[in-house]
N, C-alpha and C. Protein backbone atom coordinates (compact mmCIF):
# COMPACT_ATOMS: atom_id res chain seq x y z
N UNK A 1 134.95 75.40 109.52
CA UNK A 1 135.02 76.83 109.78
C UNK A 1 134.86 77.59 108.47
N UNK A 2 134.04 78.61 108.66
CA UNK A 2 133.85 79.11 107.00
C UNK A 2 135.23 80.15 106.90
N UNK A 3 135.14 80.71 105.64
CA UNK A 3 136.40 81.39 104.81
C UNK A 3 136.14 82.57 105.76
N UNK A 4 137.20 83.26 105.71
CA UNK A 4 137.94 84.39 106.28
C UNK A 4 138.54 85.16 104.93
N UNK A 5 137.95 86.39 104.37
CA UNK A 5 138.08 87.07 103.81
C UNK A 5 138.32 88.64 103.97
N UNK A 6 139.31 89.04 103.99
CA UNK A 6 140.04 90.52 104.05
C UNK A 6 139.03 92.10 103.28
N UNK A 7 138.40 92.66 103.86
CA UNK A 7 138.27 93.79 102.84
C UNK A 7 138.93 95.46 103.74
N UNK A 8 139.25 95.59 102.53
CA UNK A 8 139.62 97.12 102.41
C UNK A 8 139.78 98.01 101.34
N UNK A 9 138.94 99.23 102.01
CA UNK A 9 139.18 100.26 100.99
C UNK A 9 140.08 101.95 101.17
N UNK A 10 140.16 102.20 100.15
CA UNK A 10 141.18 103.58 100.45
C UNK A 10 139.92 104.79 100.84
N UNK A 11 138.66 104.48 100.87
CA UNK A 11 137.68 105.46 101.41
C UNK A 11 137.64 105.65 102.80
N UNK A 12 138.10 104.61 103.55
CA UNK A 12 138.21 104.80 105.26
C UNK A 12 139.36 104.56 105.83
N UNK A 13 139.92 105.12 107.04
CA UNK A 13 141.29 105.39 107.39
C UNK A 13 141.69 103.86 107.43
N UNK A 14 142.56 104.07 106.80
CA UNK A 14 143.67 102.43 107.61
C UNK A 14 143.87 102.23 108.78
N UNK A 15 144.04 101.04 109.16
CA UNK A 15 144.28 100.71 110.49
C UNK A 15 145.57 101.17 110.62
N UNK A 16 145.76 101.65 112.09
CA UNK A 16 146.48 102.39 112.86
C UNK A 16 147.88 101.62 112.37
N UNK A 17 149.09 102.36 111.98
CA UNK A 17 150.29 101.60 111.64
C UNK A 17 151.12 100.81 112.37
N UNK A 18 151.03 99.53 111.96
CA UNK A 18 151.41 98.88 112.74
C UNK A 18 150.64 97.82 113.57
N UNK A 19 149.40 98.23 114.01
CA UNK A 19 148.48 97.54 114.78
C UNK A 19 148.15 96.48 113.99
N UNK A 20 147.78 95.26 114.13
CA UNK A 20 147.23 93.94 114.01
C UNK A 20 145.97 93.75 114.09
N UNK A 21 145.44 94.27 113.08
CA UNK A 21 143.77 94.28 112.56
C UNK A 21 143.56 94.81 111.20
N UNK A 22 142.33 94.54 110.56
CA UNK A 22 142.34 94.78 109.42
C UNK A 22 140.24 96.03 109.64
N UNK A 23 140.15 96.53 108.48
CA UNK A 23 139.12 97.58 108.32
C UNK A 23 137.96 96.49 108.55
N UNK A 24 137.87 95.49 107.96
CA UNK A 24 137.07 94.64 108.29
C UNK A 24 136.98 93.21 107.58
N UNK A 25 136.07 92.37 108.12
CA UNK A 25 136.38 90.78 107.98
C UNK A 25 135.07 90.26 107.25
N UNK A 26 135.23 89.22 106.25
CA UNK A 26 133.64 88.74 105.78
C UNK A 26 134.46 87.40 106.24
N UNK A 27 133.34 87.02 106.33
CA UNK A 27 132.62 85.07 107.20
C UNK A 27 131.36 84.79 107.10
N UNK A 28 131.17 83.73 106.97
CA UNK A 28 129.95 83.14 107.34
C UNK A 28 128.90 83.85 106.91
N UNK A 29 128.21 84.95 105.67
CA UNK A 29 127.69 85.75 105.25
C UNK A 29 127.44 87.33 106.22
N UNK A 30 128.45 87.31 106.77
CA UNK A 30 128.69 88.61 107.51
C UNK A 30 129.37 89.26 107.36
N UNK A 31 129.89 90.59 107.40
CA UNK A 31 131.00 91.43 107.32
C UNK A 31 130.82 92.44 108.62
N UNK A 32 132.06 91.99 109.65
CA UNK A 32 132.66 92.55 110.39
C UNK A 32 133.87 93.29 110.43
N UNK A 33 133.07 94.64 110.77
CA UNK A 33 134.00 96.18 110.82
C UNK A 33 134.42 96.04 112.13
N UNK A 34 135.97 96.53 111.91
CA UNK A 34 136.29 97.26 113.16
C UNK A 34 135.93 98.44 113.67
N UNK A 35 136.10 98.84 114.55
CA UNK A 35 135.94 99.81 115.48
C UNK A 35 136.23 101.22 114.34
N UNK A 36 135.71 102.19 114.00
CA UNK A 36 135.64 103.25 113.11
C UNK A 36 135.60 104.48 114.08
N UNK A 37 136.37 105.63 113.67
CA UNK A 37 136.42 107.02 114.27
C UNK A 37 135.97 108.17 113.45
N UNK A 38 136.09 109.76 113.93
CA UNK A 38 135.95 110.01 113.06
C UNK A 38 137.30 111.02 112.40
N UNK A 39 138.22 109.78 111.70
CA UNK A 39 139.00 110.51 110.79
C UNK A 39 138.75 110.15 109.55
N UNK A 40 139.12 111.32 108.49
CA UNK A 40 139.21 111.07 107.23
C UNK A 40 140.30 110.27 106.95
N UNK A 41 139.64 109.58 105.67
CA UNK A 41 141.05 108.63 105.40
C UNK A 41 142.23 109.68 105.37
N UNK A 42 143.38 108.79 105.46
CA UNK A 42 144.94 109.75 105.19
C UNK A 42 145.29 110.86 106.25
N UNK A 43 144.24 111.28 107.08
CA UNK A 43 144.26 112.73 108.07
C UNK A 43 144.65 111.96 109.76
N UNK A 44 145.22 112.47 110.07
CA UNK A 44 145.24 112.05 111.46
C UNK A 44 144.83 113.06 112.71
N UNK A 45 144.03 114.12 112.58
CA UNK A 45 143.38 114.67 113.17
C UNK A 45 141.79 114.50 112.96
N UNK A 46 140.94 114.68 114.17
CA UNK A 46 139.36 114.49 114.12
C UNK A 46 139.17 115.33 113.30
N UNK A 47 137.72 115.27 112.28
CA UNK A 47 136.90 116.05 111.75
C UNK A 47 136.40 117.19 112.02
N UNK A 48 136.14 117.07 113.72
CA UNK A 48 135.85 118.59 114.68
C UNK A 48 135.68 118.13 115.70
N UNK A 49 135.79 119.33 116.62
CA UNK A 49 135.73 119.15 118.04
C UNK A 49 134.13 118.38 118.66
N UNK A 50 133.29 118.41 118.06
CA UNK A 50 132.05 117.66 118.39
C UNK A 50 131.71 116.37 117.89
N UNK A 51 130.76 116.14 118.79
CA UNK A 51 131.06 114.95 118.94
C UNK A 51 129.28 114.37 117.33
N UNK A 52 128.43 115.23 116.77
CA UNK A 52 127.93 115.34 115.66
C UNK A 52 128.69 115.17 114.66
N UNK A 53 129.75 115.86 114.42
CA UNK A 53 130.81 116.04 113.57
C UNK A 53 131.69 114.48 113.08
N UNK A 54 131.92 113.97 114.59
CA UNK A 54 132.73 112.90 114.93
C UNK A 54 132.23 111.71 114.36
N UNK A 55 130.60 111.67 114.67
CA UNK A 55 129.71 110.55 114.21
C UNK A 55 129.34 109.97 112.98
N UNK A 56 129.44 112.24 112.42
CA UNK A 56 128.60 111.53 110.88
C UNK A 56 130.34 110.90 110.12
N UNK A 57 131.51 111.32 110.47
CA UNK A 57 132.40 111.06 109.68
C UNK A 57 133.06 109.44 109.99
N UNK A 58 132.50 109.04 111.48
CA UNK A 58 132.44 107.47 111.66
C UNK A 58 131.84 106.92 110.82
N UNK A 59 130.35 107.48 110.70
CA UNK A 59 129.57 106.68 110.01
C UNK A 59 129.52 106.17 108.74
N UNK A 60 130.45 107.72 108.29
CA UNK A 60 130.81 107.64 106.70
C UNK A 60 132.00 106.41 106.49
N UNK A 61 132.72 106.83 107.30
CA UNK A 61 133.88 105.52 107.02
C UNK A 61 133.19 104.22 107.27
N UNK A 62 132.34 103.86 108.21
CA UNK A 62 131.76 102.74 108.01
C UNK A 62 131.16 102.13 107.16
N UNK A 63 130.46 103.17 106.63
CA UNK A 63 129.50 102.98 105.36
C UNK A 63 130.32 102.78 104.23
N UNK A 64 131.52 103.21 103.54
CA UNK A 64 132.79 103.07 103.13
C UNK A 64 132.65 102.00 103.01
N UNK A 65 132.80 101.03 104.10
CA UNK A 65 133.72 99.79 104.40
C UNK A 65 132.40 98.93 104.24
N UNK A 66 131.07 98.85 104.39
CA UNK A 66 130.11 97.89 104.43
C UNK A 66 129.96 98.07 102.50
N UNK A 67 130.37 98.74 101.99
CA UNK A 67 130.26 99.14 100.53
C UNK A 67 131.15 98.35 99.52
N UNK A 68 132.26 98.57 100.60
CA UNK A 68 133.77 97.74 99.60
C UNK A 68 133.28 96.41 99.50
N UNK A 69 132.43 96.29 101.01
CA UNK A 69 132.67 94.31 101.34
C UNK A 69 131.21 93.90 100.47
N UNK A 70 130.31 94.81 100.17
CA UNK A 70 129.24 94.26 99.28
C UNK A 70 128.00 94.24 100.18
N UNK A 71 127.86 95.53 101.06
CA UNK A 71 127.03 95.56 102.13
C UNK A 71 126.46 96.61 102.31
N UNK A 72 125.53 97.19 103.35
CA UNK A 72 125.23 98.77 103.54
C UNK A 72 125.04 99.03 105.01
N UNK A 73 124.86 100.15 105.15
CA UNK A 73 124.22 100.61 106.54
C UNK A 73 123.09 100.03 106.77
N UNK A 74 121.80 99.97 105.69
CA UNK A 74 121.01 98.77 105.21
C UNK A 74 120.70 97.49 105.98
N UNK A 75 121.85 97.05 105.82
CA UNK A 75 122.31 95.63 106.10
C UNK A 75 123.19 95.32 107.42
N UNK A 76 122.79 96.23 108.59
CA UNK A 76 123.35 96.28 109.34
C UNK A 76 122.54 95.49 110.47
N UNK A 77 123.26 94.51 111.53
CA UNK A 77 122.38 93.93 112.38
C UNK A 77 122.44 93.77 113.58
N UNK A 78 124.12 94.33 114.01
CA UNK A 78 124.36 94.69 115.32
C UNK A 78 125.56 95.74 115.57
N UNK A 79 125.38 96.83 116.11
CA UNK A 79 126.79 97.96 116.59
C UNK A 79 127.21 97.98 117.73
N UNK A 80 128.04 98.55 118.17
CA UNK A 80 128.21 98.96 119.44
C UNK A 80 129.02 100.31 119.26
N UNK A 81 128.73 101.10 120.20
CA UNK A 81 129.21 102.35 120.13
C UNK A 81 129.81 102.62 121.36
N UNK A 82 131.25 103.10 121.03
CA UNK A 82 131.85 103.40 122.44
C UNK A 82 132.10 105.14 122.57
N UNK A 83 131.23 105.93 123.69
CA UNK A 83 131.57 107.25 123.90
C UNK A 83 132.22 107.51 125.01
N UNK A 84 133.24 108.15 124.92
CA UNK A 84 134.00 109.24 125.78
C UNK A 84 133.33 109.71 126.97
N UNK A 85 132.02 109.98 126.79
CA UNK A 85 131.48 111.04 127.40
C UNK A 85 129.56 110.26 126.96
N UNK A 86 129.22 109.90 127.87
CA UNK A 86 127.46 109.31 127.93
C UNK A 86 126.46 110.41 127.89
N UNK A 87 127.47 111.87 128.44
CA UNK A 87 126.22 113.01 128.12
C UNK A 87 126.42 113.37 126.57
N UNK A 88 126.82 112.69 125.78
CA UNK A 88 127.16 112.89 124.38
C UNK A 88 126.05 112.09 123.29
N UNK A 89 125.46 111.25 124.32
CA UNK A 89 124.54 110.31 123.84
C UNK A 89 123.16 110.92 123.06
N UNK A 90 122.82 111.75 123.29
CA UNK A 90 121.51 111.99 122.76
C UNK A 90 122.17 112.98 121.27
N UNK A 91 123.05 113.78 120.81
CA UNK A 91 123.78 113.97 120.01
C UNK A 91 124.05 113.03 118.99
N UNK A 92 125.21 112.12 119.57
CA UNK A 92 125.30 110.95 118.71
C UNK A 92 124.51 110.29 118.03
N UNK A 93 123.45 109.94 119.29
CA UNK A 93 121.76 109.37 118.80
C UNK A 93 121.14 109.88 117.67
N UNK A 94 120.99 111.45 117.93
CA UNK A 94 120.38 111.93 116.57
C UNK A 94 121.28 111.73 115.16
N UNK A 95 122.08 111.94 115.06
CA UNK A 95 123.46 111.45 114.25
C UNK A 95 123.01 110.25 113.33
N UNK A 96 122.95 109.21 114.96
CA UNK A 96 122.95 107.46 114.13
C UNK A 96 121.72 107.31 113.49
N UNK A 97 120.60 107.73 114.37
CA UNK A 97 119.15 107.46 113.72
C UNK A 97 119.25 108.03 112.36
N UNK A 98 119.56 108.64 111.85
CA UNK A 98 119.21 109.68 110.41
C UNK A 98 120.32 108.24 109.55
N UNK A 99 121.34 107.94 109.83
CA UNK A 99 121.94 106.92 108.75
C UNK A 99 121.21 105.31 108.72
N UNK A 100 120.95 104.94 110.09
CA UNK A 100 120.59 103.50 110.43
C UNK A 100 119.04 103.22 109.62
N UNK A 101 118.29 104.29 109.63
CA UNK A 101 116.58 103.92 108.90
C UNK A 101 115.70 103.35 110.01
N UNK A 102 114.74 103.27 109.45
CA UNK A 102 113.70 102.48 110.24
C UNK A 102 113.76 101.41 110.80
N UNK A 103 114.70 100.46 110.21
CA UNK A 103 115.37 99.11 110.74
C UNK A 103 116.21 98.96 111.54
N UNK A 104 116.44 99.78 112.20
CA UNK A 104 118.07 100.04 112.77
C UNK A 104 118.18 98.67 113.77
N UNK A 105 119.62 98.85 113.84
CA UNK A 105 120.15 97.28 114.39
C UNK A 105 120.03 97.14 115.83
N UNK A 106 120.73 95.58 116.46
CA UNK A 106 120.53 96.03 117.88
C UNK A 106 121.76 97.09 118.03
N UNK A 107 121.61 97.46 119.10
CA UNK A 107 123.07 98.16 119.32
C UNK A 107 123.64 97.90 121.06
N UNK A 108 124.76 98.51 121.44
CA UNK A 108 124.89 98.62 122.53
C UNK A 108 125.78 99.77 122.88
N UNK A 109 125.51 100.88 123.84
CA UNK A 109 126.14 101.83 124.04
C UNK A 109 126.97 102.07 125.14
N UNK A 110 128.32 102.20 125.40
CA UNK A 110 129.08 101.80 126.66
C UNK A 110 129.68 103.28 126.91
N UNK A 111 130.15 103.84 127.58
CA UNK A 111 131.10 104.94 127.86
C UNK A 111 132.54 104.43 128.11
N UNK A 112 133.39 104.69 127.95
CA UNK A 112 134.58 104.09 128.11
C UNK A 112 135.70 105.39 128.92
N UNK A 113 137.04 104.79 129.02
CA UNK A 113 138.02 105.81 129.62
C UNK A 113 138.39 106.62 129.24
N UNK A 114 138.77 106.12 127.52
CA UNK A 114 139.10 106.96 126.54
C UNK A 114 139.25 106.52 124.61
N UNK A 115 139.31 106.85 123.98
CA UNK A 115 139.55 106.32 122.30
C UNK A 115 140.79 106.84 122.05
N UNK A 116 141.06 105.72 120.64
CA UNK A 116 142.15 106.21 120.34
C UNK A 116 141.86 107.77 119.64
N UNK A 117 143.38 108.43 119.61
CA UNK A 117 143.25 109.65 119.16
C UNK A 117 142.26 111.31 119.53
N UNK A 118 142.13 110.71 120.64
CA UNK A 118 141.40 111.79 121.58
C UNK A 118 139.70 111.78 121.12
N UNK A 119 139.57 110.75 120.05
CA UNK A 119 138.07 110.09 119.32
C UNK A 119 137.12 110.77 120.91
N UNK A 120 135.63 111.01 120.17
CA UNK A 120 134.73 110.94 121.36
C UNK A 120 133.49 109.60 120.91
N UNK A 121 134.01 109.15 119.98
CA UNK A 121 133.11 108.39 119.85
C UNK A 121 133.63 107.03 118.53
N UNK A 122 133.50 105.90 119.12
CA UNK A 122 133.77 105.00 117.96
C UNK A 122 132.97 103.53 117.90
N UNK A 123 132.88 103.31 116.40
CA UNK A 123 131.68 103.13 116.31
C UNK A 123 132.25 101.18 115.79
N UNK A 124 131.64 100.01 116.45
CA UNK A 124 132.31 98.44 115.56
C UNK A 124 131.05 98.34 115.03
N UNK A 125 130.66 97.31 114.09
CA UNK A 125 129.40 96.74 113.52
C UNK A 125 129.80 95.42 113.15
N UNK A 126 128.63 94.72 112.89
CA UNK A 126 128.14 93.43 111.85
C UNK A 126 127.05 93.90 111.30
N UNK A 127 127.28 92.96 109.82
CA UNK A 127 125.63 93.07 108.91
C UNK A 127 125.89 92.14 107.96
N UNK A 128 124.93 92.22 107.34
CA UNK A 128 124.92 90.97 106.73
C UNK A 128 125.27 91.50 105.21
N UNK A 129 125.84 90.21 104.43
CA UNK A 129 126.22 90.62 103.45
C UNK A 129 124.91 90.57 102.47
């Protein structure tokens, strides 16, 4: 089984206090993020009520975290995105396309019941290191 290595940085929110997970995991030349919202580190309120707003500040914390572990948005090779709300999708979309590039990863887009923190949108990944 390959190594299991911890990263975190103080650029993207900590995991929820208390909860049993970490910002993200390197293995096997991958680094897997958890699930990302859009709060600023240290803040426990969203960025703004939209769900543009919500995305680019996911994205930023993600990008954060593919940075600490020695990675990029770049280097990204599969997401999944969970929204609140599926009529939110073409929003978000424009959002992700402008960070992901010409390469963009697979992805998969689900609607769900709800996120933590009243989130409309949150974002997991893999990429390669």
């Amino acid at each position: 089984m390959a190594d299991k290595e911890i990263v975190r940085t103080e650029k993207a929110p900590a995991p929820f206090q208390g909860a049993p997970y970490n910002q993200a995991v390197k293995s096997g030349g991958f680094v897997f993020v958890a699930g990302q919202l859009g709060l600023r580190p240290g803040e426990k309120e969203m960025v703004g009520p939209g769900i543009a707003e919500q995305t680019e500040q996911t994205l930023a914390n993600l990008r954060a975290i593919l940075e600490e572990a020695g990675s990029g948005l770049d280097r990204l090779v599969k997401t999944t995105v969970f929204l609140q709300d599926l009529g939110d999708f073409a929003e978000m979309n424009e959002v992700y396309a402008r960070h992901v590039g010409d390469r963009p990863p697979a992805r998969s887009t689900v609607e769900v019941a709800a996120l933590p923190s009243g989130a409309l949108v949150e974002i997991e990944a893999i990429a390669h290191l």
